[in-house]
N, C-alpha and C. Protein backbone atom coordinates (compact mmCIF):
# COMPACT_ATOMS: atom_id res chain seq x y z
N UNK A 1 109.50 80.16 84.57
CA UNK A 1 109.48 81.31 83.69
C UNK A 1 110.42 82.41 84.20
N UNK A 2 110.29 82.89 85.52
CA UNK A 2 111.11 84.05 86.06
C UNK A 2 112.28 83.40 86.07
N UNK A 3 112.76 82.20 85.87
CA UNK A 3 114.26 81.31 86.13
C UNK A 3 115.04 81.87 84.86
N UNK A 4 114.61 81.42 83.71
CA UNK A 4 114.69 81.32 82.29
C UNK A 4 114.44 82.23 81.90
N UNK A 5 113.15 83.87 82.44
CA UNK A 5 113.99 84.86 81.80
C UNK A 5 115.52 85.91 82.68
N UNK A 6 115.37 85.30 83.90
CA UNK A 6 116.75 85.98 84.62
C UNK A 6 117.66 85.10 83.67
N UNK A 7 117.87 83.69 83.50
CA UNK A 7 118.85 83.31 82.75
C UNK A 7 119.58 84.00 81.31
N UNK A 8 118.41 84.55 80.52
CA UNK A 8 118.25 84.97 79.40
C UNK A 8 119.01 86.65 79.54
N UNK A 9 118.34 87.07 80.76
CA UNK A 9 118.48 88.61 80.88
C UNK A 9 117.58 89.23 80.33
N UNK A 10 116.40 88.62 80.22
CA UNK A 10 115.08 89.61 80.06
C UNK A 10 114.50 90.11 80.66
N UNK A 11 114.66 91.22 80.98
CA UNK A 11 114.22 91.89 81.97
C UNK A 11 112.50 92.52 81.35
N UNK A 12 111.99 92.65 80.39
CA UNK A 12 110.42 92.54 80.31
C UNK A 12 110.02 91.64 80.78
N UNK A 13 110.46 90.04 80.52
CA UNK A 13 110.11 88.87 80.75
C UNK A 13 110.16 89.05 82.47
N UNK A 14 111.26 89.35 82.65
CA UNK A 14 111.41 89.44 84.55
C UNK A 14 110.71 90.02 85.29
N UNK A 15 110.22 91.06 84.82
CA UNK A 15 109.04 92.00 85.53
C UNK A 15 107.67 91.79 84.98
N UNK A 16 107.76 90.66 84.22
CA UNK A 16 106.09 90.57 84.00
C UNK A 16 106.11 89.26 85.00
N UNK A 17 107.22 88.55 85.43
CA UNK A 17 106.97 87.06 86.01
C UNK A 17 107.07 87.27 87.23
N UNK A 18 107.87 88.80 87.62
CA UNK A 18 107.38 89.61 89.17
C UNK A 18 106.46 89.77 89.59
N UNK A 19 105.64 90.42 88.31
CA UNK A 19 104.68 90.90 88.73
C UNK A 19 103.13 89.88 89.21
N UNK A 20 103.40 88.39 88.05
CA UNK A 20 102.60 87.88 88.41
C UNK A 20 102.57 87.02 89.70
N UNK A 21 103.79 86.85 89.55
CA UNK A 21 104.19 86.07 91.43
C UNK A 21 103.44 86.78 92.41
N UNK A 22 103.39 88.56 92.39
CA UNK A 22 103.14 89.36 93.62
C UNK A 22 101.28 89.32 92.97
N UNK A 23 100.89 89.14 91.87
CA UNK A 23 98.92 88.83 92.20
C UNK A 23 98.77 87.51 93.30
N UNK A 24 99.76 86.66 92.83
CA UNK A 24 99.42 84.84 93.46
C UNK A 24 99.82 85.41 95.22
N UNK A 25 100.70 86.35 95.17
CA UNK A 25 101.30 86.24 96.76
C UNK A 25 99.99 87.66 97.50
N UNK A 26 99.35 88.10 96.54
CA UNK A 26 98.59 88.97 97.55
C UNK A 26 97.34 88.28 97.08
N UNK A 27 96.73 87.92 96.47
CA UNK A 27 95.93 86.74 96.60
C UNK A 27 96.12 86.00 97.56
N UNK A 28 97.10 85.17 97.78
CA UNK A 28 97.25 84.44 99.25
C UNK A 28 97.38 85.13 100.39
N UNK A 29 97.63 86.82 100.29
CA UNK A 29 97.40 87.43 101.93
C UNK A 29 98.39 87.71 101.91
N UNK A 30 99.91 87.64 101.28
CA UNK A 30 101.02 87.77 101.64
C UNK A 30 101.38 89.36 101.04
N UNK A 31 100.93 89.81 101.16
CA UNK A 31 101.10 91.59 101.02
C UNK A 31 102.12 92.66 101.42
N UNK A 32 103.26 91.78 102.28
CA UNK A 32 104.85 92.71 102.06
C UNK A 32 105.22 91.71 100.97
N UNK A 33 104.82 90.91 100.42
CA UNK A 33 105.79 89.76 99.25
C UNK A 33 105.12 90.49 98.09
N UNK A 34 103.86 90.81 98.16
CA UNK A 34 103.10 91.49 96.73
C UNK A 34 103.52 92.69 96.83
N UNK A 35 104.01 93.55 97.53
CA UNK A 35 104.10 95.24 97.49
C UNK A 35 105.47 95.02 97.07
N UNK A 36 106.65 94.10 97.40
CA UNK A 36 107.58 93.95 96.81
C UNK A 36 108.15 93.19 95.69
N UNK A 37 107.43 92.86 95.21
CA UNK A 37 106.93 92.37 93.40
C UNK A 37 106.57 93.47 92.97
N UNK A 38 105.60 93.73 93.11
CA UNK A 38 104.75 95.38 92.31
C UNK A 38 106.10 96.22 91.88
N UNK A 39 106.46 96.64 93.40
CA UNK A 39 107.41 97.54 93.40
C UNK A 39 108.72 97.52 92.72
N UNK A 40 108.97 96.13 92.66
CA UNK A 40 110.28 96.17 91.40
C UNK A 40 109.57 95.49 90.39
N UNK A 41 108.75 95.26 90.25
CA UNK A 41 108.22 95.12 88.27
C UNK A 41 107.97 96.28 88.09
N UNK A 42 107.85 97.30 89.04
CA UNK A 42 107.12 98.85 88.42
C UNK A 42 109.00 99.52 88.38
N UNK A 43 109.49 99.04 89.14
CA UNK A 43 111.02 99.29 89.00
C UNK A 43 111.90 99.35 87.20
N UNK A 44 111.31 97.84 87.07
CA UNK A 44 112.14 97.56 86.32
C UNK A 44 111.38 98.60 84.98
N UNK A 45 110.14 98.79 85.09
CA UNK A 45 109.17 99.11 83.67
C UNK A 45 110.02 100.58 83.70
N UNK A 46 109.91 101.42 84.70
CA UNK A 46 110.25 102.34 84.79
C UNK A 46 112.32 102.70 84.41
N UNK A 47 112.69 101.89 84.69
CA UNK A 47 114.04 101.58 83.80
C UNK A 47 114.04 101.01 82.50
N UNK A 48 113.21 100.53 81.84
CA UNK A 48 112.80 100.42 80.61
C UNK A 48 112.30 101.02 79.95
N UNK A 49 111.53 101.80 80.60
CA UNK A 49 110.52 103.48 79.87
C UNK A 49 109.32 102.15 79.02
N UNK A 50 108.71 101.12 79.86
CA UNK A 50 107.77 100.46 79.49
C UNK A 50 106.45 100.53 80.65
N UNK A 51 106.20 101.66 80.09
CA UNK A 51 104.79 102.10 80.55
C UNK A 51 103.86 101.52 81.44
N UNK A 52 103.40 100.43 79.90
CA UNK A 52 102.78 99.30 80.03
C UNK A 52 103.22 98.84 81.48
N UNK A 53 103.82 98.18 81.67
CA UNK A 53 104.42 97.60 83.02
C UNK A 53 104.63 98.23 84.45
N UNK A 54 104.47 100.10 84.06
CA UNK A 54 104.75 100.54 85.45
C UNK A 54 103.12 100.90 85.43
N UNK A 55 102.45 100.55 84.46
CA UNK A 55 100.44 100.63 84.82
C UNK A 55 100.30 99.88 85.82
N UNK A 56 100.21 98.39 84.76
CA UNK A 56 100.32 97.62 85.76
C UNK A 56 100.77 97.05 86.97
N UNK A 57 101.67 97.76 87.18
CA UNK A 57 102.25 97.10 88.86
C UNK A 57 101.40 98.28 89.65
N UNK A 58 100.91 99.10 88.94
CA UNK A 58 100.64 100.84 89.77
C UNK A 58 98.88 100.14 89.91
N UNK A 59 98.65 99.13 89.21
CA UNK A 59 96.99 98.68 89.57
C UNK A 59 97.15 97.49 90.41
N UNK A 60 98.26 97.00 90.54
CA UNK A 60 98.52 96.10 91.91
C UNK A 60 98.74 96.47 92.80
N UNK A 61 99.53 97.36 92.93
CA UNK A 61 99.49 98.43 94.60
C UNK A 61 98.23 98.80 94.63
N UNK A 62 97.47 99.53 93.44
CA UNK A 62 96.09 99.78 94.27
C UNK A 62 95.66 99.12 94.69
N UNK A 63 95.13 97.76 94.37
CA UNK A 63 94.47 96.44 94.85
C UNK A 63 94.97 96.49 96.54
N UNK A 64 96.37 96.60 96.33
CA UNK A 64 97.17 96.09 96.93
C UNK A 64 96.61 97.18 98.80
N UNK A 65 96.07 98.09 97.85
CA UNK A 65 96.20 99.46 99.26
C UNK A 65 94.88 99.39 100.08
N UNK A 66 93.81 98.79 98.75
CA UNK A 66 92.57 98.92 98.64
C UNK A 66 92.09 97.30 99.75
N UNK A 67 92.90 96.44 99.28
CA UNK A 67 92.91 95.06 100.28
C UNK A 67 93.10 95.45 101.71
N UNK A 68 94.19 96.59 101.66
CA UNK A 68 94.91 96.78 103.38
C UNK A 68 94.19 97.64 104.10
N UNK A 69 93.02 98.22 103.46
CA UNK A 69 91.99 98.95 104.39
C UNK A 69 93.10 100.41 103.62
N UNK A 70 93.60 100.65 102.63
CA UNK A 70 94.03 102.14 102.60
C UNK A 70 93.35 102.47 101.49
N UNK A 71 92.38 102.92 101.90
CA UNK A 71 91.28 103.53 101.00
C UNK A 71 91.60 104.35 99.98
N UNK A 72 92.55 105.43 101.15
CA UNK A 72 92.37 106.96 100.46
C UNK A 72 94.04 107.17 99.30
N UNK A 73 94.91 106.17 100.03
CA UNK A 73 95.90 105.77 99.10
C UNK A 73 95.50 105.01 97.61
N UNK A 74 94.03 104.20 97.56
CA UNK A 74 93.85 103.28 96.63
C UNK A 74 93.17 104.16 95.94
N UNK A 75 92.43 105.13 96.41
CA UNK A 75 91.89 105.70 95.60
C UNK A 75 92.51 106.89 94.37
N UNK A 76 93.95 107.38 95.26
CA UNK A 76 94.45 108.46 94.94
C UNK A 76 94.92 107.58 93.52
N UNK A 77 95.49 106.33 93.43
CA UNK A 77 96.39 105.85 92.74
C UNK A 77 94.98 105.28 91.20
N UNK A 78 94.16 105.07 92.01
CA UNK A 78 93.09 104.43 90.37
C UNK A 78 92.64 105.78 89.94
N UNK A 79 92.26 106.73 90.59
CA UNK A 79 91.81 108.20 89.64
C UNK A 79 93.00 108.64 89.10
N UNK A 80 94.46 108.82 89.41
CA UNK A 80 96.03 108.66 88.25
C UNK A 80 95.57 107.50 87.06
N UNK A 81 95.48 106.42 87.62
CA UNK A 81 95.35 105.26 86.86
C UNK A 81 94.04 105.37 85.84
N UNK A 82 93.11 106.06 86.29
CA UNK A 82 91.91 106.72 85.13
C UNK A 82 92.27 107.95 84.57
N UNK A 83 93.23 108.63 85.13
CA UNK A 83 93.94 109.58 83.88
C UNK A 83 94.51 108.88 83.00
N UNK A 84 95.38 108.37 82.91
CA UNK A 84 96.19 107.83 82.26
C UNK A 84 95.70 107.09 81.85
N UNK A 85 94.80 106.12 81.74
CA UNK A 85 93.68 105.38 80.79
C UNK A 85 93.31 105.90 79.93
N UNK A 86 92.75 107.54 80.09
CA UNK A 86 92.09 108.17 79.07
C UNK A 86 92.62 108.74 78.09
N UNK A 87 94.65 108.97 78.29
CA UNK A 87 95.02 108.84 77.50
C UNK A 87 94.93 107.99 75.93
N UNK A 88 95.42 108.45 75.05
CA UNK A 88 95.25 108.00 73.55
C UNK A 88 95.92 106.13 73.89
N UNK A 89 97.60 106.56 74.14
CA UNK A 89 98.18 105.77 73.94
C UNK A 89 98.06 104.66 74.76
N UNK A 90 97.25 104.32 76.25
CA UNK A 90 97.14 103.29 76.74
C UNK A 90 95.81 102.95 77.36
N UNK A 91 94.76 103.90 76.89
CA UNK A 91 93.46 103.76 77.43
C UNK A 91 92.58 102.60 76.57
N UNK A 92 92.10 102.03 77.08
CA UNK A 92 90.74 101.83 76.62
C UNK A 92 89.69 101.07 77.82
N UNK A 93 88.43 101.03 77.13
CA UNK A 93 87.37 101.17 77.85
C UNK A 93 87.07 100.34 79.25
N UNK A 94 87.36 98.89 79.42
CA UNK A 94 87.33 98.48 80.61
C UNK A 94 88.35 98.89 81.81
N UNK A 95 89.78 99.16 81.21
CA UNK A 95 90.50 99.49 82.21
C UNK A 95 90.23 101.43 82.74
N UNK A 96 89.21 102.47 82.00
CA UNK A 96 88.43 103.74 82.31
C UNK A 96 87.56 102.72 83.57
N UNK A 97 86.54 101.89 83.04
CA UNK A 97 85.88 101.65 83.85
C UNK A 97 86.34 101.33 85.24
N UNK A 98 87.04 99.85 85.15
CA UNK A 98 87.42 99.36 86.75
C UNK A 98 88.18 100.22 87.27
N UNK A 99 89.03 101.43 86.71
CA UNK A 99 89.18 102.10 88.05
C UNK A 99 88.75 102.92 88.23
N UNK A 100 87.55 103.36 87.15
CA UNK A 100 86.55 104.60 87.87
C UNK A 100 85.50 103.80 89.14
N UNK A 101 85.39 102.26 88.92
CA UNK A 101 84.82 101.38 89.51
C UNK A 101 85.44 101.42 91.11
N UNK A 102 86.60 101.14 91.20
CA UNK A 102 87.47 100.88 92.29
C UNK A 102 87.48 102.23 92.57
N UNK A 103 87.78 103.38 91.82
CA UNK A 103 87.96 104.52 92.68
C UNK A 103 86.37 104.76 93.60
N UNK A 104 85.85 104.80 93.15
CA UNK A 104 84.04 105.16 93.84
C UNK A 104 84.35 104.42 95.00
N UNK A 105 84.44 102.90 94.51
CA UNK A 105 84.29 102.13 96.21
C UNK A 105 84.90 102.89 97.23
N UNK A 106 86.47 102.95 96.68
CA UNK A 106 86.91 103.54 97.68
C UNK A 106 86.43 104.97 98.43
N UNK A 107 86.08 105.50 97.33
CA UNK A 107 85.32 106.76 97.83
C UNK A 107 84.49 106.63 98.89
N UNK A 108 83.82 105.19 98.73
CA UNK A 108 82.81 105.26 99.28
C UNK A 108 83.15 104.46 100.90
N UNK A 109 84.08 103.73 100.71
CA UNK A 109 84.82 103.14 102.02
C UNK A 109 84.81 104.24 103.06
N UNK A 110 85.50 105.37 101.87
CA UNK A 110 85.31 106.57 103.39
C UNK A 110 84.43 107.69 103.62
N UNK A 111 83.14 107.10 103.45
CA UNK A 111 82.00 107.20 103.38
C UNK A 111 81.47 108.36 102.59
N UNK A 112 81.91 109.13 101.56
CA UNK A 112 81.72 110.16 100.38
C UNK A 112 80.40 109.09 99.66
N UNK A 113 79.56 110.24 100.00
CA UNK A 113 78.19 109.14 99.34
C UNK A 113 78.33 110.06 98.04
N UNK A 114 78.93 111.02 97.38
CA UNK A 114 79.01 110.97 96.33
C UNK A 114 79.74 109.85 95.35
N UNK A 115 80.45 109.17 96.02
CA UNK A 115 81.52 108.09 95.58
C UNK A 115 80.35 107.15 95.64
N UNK A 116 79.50 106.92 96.49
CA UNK A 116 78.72 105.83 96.40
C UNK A 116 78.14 105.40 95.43
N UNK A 117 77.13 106.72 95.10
CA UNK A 117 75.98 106.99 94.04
C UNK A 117 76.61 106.85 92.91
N UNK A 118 78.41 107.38 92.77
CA UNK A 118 78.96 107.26 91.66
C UNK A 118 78.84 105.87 90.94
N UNK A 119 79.64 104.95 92.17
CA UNK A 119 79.23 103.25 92.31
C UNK A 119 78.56 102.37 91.65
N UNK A 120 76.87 103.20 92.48
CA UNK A 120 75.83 102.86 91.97
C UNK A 120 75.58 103.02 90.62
N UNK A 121 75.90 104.18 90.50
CA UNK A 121 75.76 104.18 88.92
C UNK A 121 76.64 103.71 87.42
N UNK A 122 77.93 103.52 87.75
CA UNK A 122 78.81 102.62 87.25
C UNK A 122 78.12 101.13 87.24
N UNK A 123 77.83 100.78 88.40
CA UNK A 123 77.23 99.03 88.06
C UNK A 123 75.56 99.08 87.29
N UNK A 124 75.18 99.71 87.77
CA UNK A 124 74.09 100.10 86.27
C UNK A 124 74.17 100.38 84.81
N UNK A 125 75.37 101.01 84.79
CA UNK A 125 75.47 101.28 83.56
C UNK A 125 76.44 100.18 83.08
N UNK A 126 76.71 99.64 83.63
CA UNK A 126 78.23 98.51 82.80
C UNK A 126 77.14 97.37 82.16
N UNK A 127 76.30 97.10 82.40
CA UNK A 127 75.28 95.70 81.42
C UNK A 127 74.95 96.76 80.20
N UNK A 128 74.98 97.61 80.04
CA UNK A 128 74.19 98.41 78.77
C UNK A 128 75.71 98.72 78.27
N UNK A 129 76.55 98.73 78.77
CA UNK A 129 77.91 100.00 78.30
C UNK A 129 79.08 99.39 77.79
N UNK A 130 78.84 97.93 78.35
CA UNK A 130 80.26 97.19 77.81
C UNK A 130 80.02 95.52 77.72
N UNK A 131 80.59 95.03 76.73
CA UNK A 131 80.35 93.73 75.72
C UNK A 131 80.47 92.46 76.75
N UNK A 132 80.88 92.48 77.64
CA UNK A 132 81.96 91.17 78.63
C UNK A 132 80.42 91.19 79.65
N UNK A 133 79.75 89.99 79.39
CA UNK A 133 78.46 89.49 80.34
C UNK A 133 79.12 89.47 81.62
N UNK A 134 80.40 89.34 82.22
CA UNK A 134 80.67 89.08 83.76
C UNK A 134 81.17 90.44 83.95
N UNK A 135 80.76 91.47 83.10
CA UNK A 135 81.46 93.07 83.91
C UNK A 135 80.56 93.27 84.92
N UNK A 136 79.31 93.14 84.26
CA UNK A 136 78.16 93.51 85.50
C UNK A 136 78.40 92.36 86.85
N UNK A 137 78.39 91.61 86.44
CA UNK A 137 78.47 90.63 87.81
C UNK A 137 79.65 91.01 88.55
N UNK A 138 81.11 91.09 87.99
CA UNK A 138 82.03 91.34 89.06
C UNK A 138 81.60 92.94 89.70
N UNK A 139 81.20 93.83 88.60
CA UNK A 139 80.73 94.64 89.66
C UNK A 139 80.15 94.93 90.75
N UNK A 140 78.60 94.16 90.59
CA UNK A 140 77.78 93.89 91.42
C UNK A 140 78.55 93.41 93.00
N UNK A 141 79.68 92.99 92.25
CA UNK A 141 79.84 91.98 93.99
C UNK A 141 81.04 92.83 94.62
N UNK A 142 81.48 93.43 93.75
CA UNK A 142 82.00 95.18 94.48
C UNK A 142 81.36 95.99 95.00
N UNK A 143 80.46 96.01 94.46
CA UNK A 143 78.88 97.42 95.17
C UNK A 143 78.75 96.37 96.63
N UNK A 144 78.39 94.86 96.61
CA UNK A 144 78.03 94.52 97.42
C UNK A 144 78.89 94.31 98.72
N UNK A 145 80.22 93.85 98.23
CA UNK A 145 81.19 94.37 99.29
C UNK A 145 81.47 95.68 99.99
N UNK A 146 81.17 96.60 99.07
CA UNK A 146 81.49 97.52 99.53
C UNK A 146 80.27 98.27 100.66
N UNK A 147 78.99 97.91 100.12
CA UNK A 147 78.39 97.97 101.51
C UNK A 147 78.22 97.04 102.41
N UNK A 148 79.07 95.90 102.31
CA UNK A 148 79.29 95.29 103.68
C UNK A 148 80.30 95.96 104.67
N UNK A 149 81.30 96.58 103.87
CA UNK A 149 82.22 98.08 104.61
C UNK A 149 81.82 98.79 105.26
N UNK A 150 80.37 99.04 104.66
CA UNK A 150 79.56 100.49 104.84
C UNK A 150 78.71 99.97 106.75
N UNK A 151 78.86 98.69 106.49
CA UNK A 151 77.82 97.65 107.33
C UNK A 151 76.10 98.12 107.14
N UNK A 152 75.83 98.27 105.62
CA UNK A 152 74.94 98.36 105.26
C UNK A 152 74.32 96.71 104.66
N UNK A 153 73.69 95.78 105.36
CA UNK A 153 73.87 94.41 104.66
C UNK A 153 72.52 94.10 104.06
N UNK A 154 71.91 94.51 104.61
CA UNK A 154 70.57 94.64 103.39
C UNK A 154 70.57 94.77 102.06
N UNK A 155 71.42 96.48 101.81
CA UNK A 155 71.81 96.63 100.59
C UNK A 155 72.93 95.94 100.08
N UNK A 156 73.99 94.89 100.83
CA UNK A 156 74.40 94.14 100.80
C UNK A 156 74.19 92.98 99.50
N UNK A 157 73.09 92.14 100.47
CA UNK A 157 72.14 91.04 99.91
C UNK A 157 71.39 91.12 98.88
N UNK A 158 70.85 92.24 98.76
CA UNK A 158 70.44 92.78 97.27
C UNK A 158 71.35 92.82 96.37
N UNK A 159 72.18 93.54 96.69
CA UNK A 159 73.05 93.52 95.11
C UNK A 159 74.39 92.26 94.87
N UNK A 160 74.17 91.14 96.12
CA UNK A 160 74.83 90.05 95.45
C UNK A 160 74.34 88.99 95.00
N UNK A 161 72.63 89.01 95.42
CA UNK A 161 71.95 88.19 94.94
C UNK A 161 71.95 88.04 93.65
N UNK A 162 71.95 89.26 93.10
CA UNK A 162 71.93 89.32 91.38
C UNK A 162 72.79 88.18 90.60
N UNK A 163 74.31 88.51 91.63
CA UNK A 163 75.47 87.99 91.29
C UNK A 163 75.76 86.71 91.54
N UNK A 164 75.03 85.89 92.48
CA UNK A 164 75.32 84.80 92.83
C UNK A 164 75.30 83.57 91.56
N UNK A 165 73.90 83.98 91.05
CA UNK A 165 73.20 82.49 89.96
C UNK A 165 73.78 82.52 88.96
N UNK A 166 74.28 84.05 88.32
CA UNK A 166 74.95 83.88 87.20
C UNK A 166 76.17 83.02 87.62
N UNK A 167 77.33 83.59 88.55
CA UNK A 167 78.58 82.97 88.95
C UNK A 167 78.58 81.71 88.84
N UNK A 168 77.79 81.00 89.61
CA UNK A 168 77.13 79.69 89.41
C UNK A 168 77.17 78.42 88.21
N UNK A 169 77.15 79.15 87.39
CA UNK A 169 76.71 78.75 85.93
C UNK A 169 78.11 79.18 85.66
N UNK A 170 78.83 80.06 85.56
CA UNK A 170 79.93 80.36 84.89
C UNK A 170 81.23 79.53 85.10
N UNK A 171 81.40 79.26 86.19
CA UNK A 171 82.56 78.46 86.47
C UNK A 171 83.82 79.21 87.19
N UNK A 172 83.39 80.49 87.98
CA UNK A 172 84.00 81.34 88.17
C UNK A 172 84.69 81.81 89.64
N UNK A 173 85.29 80.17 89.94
CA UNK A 173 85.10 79.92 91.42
C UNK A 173 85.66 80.92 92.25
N UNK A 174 86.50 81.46 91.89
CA UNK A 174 87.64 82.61 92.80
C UNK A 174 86.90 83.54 92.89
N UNK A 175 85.89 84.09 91.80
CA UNK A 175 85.00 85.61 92.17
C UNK A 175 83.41 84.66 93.07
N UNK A 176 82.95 83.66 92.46
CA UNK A 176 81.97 83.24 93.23
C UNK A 176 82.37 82.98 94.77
N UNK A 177 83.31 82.40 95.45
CA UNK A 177 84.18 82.08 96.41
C UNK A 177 83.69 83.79 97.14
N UNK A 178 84.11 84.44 96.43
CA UNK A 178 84.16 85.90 97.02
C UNK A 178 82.64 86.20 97.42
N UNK A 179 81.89 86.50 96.74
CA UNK A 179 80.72 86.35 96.51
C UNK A 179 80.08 85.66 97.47
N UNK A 180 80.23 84.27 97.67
CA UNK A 180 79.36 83.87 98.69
C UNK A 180 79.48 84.04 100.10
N UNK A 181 80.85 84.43 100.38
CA UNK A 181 81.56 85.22 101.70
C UNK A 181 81.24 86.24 101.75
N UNK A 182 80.85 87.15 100.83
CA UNK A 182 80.05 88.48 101.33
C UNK A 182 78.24 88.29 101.53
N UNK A 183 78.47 87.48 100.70
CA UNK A 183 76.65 87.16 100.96
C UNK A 183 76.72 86.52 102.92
N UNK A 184 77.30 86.02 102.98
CA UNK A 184 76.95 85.05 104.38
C UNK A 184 77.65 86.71 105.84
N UNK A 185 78.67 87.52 105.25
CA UNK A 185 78.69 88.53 106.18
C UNK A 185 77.29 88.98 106.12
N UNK A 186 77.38 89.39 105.01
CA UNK A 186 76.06 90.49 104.64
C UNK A 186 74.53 90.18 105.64
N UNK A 187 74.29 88.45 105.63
CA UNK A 187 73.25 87.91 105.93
C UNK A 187 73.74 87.63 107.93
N UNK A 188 74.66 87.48 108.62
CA UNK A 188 74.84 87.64 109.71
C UNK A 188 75.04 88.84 110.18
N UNK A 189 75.16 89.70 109.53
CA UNK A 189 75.15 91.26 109.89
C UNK A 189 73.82 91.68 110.48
């Protein structure tokens, strides 16, 4: 795909096939190869005046900051990224949520128990608030990671238990995968 649209000279096509190379390469851990994907798909969007595209590479660096232990960088970038959601022209409701979602964690990484409670209350409210049966579950196993951060593992185990049986049933091996690695910190903690 990235061959055939450099051949072409599509450069939307080029920075969306950047961008997905740098999820697969920070997914695999490789995180100067994903910060330099992000960074020129958010390149190219931004020489295109395609928005769309400099969002998204701007929610892969967060991931991206939020993976590397840079909390307060990941956080700065998803509360921008929840402005600009709430905008008319590119908001809507799950992408308000996950990074009011991701911003809290992070909040809460550096230990702002207002960020926590925020957390807490985001994964409570997402089964009543929004249509997608696995919002609550991927949340859940964010709250639960995130107090394995906290090295709180009690509250840990509680809130991935929720998450485990559904995953299970779903077929959802990459977030269950996750999931059962925080359950087994959580439970040797």
């Amino acid at each position: 795909s990235l061959a055939i649209d450099r051949d072409l000279d599509d450069r939307r096509g080029i920075a969306a096939a950047i961008h997905g190379l740098a999820n697969l390469e920070r997914m695999h851990g490789d995180c100067v190869e994903a910060r330099r994907g992000y960074e020129e798909s958010r390149a190219i969007g931004l020489e295109l005046g395609d928005r769309r595209q400099v969002i998204n590479a701007d929610y892969g660096l967060a991931h991206l900051h939020r993976l590397q232990g840079r909390h307060m960088e990941a956080r700065r970038v998803y509360e921008e990224l929840v402005a600009i959601s709430r905008s008319r022209e590119f908001g809507d409701r799950l992408e308000i949520f996950f990074s009011e979602l991701y911003a809290a964690s992070c909040g809460a990484s550096l230990g702002e128990q207002d960020c926590l409670a925020r957390l807490q209350d985001l994964v409570r409210r997402s089964a009543d608030e929004l249509d997608d049966p696995f919002i609550p579950i991927r949340a859940q196993v964010l709250l639960a990671e995130t107090f394995v951060g906290l090295e709180r593992y009690s509250e840990s185990l509680t809130a991935i238990e929720s998450a485990v049986a559904p995953l299970r049933k779903s077929g959802l091996r990459g977030l269950l995968a996750n999931a059962e690695a925080i359950k087994a910190i959580a439970h040797d903690g």
